[in-house]
C-alpha atoms as a PDB file:
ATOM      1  CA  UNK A   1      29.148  33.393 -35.614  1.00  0.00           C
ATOM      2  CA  UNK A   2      30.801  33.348 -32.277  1.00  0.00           C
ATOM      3  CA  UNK A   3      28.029  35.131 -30.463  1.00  0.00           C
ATOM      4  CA  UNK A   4      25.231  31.761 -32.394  1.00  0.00           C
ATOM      5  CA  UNK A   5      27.992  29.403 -30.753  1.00  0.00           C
ATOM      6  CA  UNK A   6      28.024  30.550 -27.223  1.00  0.00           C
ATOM      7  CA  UNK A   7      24.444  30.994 -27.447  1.00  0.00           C
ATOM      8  CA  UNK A   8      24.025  27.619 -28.341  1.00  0.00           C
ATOM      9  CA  UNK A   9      26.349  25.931 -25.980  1.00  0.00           C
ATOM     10  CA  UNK A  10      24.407  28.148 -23.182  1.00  0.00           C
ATOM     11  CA  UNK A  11      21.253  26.361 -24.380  1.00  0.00           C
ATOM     12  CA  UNK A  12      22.944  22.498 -24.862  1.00  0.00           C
ATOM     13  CA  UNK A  13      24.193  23.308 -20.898  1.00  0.00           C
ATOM     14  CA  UNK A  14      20.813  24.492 -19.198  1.00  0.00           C
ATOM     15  CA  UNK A  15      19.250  21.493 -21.447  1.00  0.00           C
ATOM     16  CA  UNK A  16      21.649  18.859 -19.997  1.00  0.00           C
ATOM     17  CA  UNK A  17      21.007  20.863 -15.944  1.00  0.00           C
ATOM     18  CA  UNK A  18      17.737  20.352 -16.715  1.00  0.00           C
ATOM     19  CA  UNK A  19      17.663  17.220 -17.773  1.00  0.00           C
ATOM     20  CA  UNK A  20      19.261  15.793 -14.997  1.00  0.00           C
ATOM     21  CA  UNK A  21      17.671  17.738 -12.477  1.00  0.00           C
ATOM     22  CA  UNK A  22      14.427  16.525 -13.921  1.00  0.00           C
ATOM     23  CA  UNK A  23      15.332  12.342 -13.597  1.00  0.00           C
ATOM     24  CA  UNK A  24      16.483  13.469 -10.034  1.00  0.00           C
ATOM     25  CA  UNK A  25      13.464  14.208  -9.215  1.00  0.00           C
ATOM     26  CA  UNK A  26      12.116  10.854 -10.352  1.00  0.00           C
ATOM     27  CA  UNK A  27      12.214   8.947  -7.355  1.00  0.00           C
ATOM     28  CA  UNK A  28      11.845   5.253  -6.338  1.00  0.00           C
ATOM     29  CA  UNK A  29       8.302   4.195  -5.197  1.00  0.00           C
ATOM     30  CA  UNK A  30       7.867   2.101  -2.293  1.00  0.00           C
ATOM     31  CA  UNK A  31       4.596  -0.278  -2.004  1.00  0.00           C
ATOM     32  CA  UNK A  32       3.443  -0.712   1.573  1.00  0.00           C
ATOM     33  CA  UNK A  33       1.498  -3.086   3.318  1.00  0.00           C
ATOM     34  CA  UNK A  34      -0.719  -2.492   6.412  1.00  0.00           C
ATOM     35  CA  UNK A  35      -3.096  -4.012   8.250  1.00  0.00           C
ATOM     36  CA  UNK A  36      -5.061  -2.364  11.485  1.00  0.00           C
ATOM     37  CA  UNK A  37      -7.138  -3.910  14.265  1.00  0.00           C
ATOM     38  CA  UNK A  38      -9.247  -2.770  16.655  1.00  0.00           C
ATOM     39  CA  UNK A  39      -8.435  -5.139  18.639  1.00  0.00           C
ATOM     40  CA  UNK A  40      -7.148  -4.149  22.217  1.00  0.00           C
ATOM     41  CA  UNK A  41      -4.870  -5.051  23.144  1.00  0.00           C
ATOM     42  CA  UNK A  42      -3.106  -6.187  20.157  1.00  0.00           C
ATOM     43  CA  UNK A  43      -0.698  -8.718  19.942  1.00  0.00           C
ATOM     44  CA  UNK A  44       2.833  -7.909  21.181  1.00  0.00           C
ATOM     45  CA  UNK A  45       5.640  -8.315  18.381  1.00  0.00           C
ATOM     46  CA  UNK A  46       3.038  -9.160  15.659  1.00  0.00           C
ATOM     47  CA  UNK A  47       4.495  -8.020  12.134  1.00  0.00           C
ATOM     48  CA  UNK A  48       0.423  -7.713  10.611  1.00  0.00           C
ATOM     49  CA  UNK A  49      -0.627  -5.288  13.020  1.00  0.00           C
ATOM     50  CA  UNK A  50       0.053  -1.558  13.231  1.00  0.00           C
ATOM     51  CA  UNK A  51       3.449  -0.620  11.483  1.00  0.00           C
ATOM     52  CA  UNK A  52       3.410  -0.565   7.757  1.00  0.00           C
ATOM     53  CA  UNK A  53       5.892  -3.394   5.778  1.00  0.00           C
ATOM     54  CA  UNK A  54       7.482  -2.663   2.603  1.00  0.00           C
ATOM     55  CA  UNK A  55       6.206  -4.723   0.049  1.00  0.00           C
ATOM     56  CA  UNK A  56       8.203  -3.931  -3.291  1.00  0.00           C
ATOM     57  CA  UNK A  57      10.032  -1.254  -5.150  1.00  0.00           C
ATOM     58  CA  UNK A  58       9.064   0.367  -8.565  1.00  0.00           C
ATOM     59  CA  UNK A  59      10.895   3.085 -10.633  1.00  0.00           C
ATOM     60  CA  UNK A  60       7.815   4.817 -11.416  1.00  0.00           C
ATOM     61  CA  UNK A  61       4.672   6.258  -9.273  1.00  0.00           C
ATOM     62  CA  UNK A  62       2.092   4.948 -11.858  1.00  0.00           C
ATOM     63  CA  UNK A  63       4.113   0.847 -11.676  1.00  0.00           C
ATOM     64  CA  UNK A  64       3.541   1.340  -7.954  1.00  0.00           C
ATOM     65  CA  UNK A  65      -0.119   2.453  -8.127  1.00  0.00           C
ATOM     66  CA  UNK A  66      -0.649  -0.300 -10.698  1.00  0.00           C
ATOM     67  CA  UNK A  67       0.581  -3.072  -8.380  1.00  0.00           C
ATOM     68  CA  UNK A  68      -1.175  -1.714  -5.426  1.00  0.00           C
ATOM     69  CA  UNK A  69      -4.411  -2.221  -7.712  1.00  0.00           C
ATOM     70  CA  UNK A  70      -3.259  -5.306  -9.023  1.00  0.00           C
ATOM     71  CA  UNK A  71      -2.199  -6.606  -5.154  1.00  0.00           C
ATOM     72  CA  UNK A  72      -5.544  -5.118  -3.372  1.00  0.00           C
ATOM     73  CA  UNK A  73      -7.664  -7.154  -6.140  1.00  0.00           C
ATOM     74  CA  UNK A  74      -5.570 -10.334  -5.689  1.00  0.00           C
ATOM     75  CA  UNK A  75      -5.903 -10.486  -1.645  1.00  0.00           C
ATOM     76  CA  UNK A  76      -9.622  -8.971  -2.136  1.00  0.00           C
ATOM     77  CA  UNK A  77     -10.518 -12.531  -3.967  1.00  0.00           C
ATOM     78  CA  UNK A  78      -8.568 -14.468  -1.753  1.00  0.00           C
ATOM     79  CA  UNK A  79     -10.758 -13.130   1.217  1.00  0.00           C
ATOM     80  CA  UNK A  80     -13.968 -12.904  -0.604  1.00  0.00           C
ATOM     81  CA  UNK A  81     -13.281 -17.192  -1.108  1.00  0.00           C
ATOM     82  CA  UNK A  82     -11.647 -18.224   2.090  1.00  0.00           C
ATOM     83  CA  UNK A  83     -15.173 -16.064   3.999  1.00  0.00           C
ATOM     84  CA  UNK A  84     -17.279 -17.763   1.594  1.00  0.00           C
ATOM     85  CA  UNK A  85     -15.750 -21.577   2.723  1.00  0.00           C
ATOM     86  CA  UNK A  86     -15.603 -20.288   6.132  1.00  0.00           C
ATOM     87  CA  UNK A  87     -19.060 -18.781   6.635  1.00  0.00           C
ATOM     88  CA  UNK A  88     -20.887 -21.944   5.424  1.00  0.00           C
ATOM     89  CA  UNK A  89     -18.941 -24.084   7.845  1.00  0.00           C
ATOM     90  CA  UNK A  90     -21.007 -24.105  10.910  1.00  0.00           C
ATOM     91  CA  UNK A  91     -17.963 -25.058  13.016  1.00  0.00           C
ATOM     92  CA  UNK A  92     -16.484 -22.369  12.918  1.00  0.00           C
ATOM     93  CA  UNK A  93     -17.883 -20.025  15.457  1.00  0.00           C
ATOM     94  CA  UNK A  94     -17.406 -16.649  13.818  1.00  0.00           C
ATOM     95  CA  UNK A  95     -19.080 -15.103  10.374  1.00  0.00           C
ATOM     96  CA  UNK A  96     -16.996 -12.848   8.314  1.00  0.00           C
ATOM     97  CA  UNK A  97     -18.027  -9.763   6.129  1.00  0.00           C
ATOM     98  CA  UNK A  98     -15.260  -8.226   3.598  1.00  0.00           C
ATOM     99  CA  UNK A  99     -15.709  -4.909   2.439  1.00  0.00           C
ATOM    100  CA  UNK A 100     -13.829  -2.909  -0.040  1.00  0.00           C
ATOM    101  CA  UNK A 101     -12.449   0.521   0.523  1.00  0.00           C
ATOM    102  CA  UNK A 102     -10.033   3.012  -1.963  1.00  0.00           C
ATOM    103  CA  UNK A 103      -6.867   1.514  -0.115  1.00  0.00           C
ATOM    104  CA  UNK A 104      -7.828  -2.249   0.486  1.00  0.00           C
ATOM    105  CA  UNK A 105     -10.595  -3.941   2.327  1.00  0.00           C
ATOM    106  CA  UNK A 106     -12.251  -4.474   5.799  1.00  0.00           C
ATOM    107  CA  UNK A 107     -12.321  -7.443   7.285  1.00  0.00           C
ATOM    108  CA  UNK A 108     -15.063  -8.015   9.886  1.00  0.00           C
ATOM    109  CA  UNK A 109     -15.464 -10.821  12.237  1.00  0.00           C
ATOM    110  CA  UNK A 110     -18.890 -11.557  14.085  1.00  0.00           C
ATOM    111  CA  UNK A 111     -19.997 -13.996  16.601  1.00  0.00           C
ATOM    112  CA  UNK A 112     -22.264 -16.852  14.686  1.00  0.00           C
ATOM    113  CA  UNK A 113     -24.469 -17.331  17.578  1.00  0.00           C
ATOM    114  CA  UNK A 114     -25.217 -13.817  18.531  1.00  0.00           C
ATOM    115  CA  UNK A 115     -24.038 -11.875  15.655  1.00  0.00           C
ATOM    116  CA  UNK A 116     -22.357  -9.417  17.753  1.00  0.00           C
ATOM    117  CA  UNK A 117     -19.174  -7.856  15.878  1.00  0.00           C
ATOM    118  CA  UNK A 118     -16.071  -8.737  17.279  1.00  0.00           C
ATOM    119  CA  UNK A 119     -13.051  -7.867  15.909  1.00  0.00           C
ATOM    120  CA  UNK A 120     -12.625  -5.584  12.529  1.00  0.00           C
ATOM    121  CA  UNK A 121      -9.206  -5.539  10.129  1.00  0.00           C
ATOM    122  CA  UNK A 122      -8.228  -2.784   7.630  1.00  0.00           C
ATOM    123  CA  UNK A 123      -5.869  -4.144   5.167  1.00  0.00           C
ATOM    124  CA  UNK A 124      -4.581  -1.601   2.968  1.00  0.00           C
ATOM    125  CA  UNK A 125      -1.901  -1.540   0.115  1.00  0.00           C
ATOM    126  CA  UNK A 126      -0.200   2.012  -0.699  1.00  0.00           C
ATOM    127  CA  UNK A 127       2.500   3.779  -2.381  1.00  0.00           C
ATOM    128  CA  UNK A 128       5.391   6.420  -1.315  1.00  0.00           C
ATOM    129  CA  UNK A 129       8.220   7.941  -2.098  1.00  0.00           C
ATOM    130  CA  UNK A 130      11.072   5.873  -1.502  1.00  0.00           C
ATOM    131  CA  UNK A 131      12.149   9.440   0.685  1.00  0.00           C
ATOM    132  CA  UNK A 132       8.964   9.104   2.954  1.00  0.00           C
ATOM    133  CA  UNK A 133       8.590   6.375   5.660  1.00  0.00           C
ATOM    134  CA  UNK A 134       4.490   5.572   6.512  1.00  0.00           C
ATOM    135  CA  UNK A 135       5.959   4.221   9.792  1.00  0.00           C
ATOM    136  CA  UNK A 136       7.205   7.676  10.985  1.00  0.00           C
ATOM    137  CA  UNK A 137      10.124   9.227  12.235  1.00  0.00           C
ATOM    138  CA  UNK A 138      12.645   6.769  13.620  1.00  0.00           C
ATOM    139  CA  UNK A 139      13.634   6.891  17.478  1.00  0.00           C
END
């Protein structure tokens, strides 16, 4: 009887160790922001371009990837209208092209009169552990 109730306070113990060291390794997910131009040179001290901006924070991987979907499609439509308004106003001297891709879309700009590209964005929307930083290593 002794031998059943150390046996099964070994097996309540590991159970609770690995318990916990499972929801430790449940992290917080971070959803990023980024947007990239090939612009050159681009604007100093500009917060849109280059370094990626936290967006939100979800306890889960698969809440993160959902509002990443959910935040790409949103801005997507957004785009997709304001290029429509824009590329049937003839005063405005540039045509714009939006084009999805897995992490976002591309935004291209093109001169109206001679069609020649101009300037392209990547907007993308991304999660990571709350342990990694997409900005790299601080300095």
């Amino acid at each position: 009887m002794i031998r059943l109730a150390q046996r099964t306070w070994l097996l309540v113990a590991f159970s609770l160790l690995t318990s916990a060291a499972t929801a430790h390794a449940e992290c917080a997910w971070v959803l990023w922001s980024a947007m990239e131009s090939d612009a050159t040179p681009q604007p100093p001290r500009e917060p849109l371009y280059g370094a990626p901006s936290p967006v939100d924070f979800y306890d889960t991987r698969a809440a993160c990837e959902k509002a990443a979907r959910e935040e790409r499609e949103k801005r997507y439509q957004a785009e997709v209208q304001d290029m429509q308004r824009l590329n049937n106003d003839s005063r405005v001297p540039v045509i714009r092209q939006i084009e999805r891709h897995e992490l976002g879309y591309i935004e291209r700009h093109f001169d109206r009169s001679t069609r020649k590209p101009e300037i392209s964005f990547a907007h993308s929307w991304r999660c990571f552990p709350d342990t990694v930083d997409p900005r790299g290593p601080k300095r």
